[in-house]
N, C-alpha and C. Protein backbone atom coordinates (compact mmCIF):
# COMPACT_ATOMS: atom_id res chain seq x y z
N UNK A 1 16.97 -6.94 -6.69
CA UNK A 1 16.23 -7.85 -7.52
C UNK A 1 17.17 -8.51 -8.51
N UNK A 2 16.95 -9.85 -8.54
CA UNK A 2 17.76 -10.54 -9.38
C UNK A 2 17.67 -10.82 -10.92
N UNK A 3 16.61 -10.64 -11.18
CA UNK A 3 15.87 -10.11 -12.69
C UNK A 3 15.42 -9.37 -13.11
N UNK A 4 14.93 -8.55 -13.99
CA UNK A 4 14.54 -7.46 -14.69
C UNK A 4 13.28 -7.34 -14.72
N UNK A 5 12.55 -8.66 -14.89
CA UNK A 5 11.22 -8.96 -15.65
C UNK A 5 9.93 -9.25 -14.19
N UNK A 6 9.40 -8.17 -14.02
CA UNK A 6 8.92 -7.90 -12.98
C UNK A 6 7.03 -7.88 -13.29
N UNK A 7 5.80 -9.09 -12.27
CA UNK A 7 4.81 -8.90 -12.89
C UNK A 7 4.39 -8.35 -11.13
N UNK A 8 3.28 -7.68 -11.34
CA UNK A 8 2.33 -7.60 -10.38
C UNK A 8 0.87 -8.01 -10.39
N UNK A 9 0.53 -9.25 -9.67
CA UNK A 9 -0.26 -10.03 -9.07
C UNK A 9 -1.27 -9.42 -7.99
N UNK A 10 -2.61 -8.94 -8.61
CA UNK A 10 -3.84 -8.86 -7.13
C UNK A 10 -4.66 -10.24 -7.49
N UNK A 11 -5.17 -10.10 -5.67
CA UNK A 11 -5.52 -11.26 -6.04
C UNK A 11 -6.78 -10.90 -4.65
N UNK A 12 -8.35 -10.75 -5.11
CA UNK A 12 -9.58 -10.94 -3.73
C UNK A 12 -10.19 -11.97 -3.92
N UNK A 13 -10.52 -12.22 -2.34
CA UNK A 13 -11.61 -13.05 -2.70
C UNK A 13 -11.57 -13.18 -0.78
N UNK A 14 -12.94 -14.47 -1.01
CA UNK A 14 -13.31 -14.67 0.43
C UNK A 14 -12.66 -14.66 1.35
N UNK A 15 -11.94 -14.62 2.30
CA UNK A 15 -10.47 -14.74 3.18
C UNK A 15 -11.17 -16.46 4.00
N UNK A 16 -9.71 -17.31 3.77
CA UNK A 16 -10.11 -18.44 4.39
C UNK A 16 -8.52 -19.10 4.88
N UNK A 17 -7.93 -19.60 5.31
CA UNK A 17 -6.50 -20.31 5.78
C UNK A 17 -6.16 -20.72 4.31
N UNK A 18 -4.82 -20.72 4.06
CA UNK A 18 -4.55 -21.55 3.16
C UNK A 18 -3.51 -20.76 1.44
N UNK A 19 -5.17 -19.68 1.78
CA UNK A 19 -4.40 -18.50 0.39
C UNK A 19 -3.15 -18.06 -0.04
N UNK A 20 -2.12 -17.42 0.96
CA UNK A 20 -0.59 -17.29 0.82
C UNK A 20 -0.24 -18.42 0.59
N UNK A 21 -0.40 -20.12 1.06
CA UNK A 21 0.49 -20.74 0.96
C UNK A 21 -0.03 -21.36 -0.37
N UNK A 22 -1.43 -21.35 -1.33
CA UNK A 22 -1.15 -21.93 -2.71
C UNK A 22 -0.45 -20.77 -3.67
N UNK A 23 -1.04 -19.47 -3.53
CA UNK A 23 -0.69 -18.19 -4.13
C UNK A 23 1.25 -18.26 -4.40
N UNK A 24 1.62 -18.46 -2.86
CA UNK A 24 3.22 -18.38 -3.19
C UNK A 24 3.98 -19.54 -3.86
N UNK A 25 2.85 -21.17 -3.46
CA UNK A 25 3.51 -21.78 -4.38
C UNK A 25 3.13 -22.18 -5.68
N UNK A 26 2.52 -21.33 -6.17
CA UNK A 26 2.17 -21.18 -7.40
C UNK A 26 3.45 -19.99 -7.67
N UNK A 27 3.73 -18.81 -7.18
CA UNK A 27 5.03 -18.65 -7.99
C UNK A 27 6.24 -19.12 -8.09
N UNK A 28 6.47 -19.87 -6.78
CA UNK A 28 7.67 -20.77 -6.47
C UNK A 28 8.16 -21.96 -7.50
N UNK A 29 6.96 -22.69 -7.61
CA UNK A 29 6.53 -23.40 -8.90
C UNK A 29 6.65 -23.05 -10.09
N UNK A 30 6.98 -21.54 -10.55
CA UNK A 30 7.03 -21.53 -11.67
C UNK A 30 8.72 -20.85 -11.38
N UNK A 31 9.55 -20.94 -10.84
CA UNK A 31 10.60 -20.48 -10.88
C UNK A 31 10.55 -19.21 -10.05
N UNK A 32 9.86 -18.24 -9.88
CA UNK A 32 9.35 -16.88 -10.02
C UNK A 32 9.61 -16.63 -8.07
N UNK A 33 10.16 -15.05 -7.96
CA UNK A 33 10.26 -14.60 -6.66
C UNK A 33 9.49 -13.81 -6.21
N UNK A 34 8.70 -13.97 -4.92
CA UNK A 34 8.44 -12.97 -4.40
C UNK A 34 9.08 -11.58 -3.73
N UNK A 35 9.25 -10.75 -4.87
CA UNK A 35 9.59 -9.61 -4.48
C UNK A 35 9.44 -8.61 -3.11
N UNK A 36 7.81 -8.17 -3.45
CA UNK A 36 7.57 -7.36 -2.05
C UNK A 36 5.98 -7.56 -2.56
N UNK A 37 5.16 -7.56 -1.07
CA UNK A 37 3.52 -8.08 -1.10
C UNK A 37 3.14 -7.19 0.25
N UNK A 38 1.93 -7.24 -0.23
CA UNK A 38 0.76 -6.35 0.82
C UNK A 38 -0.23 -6.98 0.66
N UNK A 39 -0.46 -7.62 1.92
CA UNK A 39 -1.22 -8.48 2.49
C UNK A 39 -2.54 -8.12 3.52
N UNK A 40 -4.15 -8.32 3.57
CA UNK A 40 -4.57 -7.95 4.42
C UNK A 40 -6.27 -8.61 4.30
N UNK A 41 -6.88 -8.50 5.36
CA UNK A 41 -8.13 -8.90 5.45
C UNK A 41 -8.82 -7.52 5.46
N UNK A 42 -9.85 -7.65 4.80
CA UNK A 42 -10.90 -6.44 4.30
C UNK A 42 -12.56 -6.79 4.51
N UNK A 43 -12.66 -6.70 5.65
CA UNK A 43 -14.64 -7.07 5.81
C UNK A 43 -14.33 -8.83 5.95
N UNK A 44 -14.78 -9.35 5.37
CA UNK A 44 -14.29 -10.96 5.40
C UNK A 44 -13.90 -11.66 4.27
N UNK A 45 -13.20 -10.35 3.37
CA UNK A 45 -12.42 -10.98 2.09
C UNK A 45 -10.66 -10.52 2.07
N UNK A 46 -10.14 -11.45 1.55
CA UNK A 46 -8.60 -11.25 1.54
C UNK A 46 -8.22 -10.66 0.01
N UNK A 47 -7.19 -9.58 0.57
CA UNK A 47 -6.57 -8.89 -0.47
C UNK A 47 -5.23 -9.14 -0.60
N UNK A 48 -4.66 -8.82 -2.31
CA UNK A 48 -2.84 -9.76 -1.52
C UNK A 48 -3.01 -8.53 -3.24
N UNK A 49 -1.63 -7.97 -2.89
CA UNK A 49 -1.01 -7.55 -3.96
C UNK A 49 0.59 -7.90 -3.83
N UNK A 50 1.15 -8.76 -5.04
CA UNK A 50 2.77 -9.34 -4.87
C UNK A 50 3.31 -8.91 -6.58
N UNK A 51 4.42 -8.48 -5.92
CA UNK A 51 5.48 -8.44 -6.84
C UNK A 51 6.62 -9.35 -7.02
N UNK A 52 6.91 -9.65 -8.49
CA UNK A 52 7.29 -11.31 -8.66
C UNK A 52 7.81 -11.12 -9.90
N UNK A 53 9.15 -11.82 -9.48
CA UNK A 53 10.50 -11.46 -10.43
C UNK A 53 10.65 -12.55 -11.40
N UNK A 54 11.23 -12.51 -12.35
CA UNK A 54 11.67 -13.73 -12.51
C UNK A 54 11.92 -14.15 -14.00
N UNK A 55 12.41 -14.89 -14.72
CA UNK A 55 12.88 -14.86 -16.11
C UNK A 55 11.93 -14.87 -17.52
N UNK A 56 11.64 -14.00 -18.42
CA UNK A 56 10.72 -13.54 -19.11
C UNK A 56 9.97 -15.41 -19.04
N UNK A 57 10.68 -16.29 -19.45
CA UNK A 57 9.49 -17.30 -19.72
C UNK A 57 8.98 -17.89 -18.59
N UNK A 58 9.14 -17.67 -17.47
CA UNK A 58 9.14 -18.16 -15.81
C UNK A 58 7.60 -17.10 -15.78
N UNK A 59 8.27 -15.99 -15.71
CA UNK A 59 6.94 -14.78 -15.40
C UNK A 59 5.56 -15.15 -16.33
N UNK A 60 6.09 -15.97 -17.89
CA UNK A 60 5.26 -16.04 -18.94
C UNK A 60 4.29 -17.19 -18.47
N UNK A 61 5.22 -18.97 -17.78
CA UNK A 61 4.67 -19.86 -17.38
C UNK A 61 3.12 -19.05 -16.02
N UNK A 62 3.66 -18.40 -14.98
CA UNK A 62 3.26 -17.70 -14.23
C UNK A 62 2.04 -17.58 -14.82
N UNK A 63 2.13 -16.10 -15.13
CA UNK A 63 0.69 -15.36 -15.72
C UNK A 63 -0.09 -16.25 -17.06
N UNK A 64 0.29 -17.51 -17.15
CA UNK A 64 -0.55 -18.34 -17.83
C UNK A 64 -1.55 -19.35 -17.02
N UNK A 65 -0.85 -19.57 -16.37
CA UNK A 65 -1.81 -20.02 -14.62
C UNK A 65 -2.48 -19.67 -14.28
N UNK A 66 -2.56 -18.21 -14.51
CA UNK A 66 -3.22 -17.41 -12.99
C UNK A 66 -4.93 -17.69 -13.54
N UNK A 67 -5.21 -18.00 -14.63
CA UNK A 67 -6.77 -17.83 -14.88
C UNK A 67 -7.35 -18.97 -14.32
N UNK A 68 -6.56 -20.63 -14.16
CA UNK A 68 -6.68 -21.62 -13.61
C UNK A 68 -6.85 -21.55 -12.48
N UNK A 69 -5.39 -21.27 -11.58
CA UNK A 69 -5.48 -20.83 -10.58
C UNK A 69 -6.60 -19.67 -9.80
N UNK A 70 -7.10 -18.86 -10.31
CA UNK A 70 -8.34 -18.00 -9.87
C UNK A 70 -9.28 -18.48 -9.85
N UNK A 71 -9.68 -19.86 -10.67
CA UNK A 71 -11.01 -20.48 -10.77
C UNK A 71 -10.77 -21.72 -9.35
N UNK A 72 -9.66 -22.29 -9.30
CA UNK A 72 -9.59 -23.10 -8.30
C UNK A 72 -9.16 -22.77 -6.88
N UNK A 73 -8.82 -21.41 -6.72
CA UNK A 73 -8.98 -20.78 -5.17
C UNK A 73 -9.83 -19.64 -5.00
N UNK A 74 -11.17 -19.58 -5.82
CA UNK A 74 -12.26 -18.38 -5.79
C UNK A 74 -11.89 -17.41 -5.52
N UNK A 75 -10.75 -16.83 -6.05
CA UNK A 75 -9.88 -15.44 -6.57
C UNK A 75 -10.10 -14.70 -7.27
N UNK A 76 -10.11 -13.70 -7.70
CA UNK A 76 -10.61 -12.43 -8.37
C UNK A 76 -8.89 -12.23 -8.78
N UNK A 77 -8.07 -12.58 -9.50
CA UNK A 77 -6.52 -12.26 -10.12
C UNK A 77 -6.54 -11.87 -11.34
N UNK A 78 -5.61 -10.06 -11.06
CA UNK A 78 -5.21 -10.07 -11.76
C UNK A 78 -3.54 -9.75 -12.28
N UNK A 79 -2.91 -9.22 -13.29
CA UNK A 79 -1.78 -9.44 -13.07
C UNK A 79 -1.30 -8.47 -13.95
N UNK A 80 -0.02 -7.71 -14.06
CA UNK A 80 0.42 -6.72 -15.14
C UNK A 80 2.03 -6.71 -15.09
N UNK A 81 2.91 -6.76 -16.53
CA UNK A 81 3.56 -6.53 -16.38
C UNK A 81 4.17 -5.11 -15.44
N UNK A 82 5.35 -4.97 -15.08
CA UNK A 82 5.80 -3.36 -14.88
C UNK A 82 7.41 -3.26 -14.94
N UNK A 83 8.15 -2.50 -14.29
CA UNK A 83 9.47 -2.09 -14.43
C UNK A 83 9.71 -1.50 -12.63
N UNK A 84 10.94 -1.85 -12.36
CA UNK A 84 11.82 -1.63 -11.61
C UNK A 84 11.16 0.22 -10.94
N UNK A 85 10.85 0.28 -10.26
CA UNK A 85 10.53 1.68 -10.11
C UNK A 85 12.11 2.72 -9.65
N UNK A 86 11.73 3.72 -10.46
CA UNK A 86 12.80 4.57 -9.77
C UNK A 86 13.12 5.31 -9.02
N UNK A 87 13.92 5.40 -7.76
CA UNK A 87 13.51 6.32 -6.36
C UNK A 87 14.69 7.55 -6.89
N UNK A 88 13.95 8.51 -6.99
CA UNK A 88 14.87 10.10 -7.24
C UNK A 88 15.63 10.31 -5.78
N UNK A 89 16.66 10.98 -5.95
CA UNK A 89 17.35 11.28 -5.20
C UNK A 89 16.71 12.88 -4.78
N UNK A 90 16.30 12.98 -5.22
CA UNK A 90 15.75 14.12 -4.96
C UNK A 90 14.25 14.13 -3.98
N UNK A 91 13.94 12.73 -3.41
CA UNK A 91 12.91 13.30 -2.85
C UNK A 91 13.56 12.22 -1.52
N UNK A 92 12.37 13.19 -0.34
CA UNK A 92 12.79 12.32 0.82
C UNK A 92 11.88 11.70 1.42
N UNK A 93 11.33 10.78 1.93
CA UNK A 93 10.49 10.19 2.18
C UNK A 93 10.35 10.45 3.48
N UNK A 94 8.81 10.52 3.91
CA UNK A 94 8.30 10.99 5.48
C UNK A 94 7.27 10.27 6.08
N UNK A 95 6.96 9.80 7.19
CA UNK A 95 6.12 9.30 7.74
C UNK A 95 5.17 10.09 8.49
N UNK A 96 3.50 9.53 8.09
CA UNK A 96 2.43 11.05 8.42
C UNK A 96 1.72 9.59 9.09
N UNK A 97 1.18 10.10 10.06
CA UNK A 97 0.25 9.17 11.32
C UNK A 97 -0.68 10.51 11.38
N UNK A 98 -2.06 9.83 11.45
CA UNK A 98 -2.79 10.26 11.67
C UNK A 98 -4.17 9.74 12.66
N UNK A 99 -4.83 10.42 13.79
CA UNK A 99 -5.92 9.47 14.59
C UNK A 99 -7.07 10.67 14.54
N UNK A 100 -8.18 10.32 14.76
CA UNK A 100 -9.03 11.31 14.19
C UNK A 100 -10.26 10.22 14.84
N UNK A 101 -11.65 11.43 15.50
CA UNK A 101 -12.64 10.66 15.45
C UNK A 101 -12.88 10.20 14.21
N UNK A 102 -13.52 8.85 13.61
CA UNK A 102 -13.96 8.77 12.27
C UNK A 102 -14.89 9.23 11.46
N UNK A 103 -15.03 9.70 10.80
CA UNK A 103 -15.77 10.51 9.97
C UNK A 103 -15.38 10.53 8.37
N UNK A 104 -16.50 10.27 7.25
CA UNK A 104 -16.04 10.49 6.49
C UNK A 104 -15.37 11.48 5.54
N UNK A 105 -14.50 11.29 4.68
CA UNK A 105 -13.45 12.52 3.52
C UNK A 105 -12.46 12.66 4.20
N UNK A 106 -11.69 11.76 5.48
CA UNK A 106 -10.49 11.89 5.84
C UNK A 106 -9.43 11.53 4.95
N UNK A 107 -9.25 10.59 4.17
CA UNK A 107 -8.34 10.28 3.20
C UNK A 107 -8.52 11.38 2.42
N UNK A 108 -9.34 11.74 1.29
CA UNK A 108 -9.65 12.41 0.61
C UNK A 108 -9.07 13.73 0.90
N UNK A 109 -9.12 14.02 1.71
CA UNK A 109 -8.82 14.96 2.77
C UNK A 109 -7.11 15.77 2.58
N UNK A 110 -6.88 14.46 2.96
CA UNK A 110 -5.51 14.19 3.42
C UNK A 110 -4.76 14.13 1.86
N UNK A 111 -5.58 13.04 1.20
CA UNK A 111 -4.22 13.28 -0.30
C UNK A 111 -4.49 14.15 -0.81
N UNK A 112 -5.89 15.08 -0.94
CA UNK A 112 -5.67 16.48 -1.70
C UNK A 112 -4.78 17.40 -0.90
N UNK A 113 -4.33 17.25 0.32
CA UNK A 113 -3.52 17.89 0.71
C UNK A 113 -2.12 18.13 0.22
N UNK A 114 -1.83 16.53 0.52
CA UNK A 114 -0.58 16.09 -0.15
C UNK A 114 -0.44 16.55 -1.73
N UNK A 115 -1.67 16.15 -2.52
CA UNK A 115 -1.42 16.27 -4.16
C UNK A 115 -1.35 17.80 -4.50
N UNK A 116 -2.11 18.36 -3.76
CA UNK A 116 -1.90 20.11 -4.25
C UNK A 116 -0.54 20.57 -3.76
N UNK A 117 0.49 19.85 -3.40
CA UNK A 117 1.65 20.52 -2.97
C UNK A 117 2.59 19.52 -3.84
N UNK A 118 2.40 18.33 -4.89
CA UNK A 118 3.53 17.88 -5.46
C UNK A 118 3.58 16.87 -4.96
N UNK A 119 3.21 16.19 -3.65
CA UNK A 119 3.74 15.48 -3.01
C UNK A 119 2.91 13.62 -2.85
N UNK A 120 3.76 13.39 -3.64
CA UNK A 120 3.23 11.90 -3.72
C UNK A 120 3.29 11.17 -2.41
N UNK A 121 1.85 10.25 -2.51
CA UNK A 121 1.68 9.20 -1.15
C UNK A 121 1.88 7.83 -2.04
N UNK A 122 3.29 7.28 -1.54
CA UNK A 122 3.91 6.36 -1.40
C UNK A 122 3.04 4.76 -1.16
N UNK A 123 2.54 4.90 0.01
CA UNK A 123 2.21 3.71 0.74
C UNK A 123 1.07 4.36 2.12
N UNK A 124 0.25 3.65 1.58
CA UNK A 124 -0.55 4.20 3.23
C UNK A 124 -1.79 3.08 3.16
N UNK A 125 -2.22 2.68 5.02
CA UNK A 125 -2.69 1.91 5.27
C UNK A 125 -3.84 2.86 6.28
N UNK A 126 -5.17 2.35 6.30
CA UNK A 126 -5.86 3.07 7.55
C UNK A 126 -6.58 1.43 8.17
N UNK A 127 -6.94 2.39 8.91
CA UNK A 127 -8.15 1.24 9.90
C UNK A 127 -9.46 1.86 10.92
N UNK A 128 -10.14 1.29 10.89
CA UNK A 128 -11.23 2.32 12.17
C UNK A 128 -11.30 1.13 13.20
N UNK A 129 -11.70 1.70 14.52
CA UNK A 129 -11.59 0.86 15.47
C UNK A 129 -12.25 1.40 16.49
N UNK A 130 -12.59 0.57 17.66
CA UNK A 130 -13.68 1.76 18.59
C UNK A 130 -12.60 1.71 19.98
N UNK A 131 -13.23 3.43 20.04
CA UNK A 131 -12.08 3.73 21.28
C UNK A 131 -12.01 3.56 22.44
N UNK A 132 -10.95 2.83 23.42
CA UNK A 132 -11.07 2.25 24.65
C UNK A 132 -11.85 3.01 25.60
N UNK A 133 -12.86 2.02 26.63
CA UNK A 133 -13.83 3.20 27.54
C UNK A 133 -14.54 3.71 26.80
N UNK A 134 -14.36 4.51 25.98
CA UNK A 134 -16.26 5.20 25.16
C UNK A 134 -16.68 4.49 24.22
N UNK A 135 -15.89 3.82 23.61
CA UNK A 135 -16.54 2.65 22.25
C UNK A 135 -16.57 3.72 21.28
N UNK A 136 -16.04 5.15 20.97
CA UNK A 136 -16.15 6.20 20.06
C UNK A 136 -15.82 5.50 18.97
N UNK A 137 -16.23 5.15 17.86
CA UNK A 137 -15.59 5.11 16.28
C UNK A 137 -14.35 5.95 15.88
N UNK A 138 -12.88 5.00 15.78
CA UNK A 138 -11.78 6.13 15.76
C UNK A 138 -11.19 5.92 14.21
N UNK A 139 -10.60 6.86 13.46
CA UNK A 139 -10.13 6.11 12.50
C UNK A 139 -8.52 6.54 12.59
N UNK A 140 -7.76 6.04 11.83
CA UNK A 140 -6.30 5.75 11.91
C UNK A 140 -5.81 5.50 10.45
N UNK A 141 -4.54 6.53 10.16
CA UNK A 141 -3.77 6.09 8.85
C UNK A 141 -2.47 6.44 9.06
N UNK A 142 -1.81 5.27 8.36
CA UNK A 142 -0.33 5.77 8.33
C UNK A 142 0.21 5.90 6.88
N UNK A 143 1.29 6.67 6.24
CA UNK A 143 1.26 7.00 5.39
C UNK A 143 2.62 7.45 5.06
N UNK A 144 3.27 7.04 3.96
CA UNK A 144 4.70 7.29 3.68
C UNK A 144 4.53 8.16 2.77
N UNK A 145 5.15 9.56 2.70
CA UNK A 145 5.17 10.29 1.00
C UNK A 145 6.19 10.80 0.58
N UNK A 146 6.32 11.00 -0.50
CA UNK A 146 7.70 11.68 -0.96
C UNK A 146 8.18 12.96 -1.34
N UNK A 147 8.53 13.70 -0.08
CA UNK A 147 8.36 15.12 -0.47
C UNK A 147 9.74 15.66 -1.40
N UNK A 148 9.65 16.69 -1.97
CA UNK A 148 10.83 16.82 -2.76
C UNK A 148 11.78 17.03 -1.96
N UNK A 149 12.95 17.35 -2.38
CA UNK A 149 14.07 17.90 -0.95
C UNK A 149 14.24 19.28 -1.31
N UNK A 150 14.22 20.15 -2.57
CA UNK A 150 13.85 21.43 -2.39
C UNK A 150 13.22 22.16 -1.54
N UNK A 151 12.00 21.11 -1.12
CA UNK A 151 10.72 22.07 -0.02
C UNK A 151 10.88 22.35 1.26
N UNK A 152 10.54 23.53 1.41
CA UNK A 152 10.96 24.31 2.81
C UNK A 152 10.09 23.13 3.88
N UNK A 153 11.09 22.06 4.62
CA UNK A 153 10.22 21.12 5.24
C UNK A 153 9.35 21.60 6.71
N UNK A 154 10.13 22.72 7.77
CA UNK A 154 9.38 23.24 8.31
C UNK A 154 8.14 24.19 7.63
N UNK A 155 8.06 24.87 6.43
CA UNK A 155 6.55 25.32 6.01
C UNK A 155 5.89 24.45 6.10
N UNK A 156 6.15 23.32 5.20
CA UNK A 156 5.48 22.41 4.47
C UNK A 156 5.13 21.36 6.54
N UNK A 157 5.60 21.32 7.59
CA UNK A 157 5.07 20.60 9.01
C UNK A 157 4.08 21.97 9.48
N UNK A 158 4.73 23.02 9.49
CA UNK A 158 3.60 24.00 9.96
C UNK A 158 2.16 24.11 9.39
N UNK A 159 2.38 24.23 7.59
CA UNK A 159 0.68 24.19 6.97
C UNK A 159 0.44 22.47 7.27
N UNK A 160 0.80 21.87 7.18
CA UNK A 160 0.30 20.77 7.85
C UNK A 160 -0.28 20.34 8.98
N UNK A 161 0.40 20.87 9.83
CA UNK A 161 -0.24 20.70 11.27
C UNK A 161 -1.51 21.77 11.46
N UNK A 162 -1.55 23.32 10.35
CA UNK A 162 -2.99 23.83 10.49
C UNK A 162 -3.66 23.11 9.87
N UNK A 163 -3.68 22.53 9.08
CA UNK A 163 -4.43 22.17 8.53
C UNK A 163 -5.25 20.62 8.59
N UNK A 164 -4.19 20.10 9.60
CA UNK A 164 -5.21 18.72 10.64
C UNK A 164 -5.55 19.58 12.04
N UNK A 165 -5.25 20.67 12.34
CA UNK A 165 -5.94 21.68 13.67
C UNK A 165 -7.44 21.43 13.14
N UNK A 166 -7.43 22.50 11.76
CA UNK A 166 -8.85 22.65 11.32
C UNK A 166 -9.64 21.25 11.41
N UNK A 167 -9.30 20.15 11.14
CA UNK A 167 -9.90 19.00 10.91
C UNK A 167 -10.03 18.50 12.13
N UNK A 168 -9.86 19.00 13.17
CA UNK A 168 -9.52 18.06 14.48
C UNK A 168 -8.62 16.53 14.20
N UNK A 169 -7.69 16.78 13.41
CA UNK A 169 -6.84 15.81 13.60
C UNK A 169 -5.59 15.73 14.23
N UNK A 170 -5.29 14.75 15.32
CA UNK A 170 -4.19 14.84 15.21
C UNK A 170 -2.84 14.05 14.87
N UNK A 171 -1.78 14.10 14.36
CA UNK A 171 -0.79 14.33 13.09
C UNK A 171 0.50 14.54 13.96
N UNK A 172 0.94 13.49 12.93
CA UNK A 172 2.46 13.60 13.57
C UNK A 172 3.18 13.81 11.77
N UNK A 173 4.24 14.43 11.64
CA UNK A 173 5.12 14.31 10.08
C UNK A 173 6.20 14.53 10.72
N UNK A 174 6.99 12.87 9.95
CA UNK A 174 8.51 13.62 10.43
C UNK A 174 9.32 12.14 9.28
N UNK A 175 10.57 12.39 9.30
CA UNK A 175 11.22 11.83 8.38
C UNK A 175 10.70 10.39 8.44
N UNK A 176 10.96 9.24 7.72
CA UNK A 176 11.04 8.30 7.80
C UNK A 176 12.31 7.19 8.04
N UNK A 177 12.17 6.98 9.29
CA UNK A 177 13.26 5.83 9.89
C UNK A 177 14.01 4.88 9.33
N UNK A 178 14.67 4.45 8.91
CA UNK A 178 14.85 3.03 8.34
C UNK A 178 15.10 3.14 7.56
């Protein structure tokens, strides 16, 4: 990142063509970078969360817009400063896939798992979808977390894997690639 001065931008509303390209040049326009964004359609409304760099009075022009801008692309925006996050060397990051008939308290499920052991969830996305040939309701999450590097990582895949047995889930954990 080339600046210090870092805002984060949500932004819902109806999903229609068009949204990324006033959204980004509305920060482009004000000097301001798109950092890193998560992008997605939700029922038939669009969700956008962006992170956006850029020089205290650039970020200032920015988040003086955005109330304009929300009234003239029927947006729900909002916006917060923050800071540079810090990645410890001490933790390692892992990738958890999960497919499961759908049913509800699977998330719930899943991060009290994670949170009663320390272990922060990073980034995670799900979806439900119906399953090829039976039309079954399936649901699906993927999920980055950060386990410490102290932790015994085979305990910590073994109580894991009992513990999507019990759920009928099944679970993959293993480092993260890339």
């Amino acid at each position: 990142m080339q600046n210090n001065n870092l805002l984060v931008i949500s932004a819902l509303g109806e999903d229609r063509p068009g949204i990324v390209n006033e959204l980004s040049r509305a920060v482009s326009d004000t000097g301001c970078n798109i950092e890193d964004s998560r992008m997605t359609v939700l029922g038939g409304d669009f969700a956008i969360i962006l992170l956006v760099s850029g020089k205290w009075n650039e970020l200032a022009k920015l988040e003086s817009s955005l109330p304009a801008l929300g009234k003239k692309l029927a947006l729900l925006l909002n916006s917060k400063r923050t800071e540079a996050g810090e990645r410890t060397a001490n933790l390692l990051p892992y990738s958890v896939e999960v497919v499961s008939i759908d049913h509800p308290g699977i998330v719930h499920q899943l991060a009290n798992f994670f949170s009663t052991r320390d272990i922060n969830i990073r980034d995670m996305a799900t979806t439900t979808y119906a399953a090829a040939h039976t039309g079954t309701p399936m649901f699906s999450v993927q999920m980055t977390v950060d386990v410490p590097a102290g932790m015994h990582i085979a305990r910590l895949r073994e109580e894991f894997m009992d513990f999507c047995d019990r759920l009928n889930l099944d679970a993959i954990i293993e480092p993260l690639k890339g």
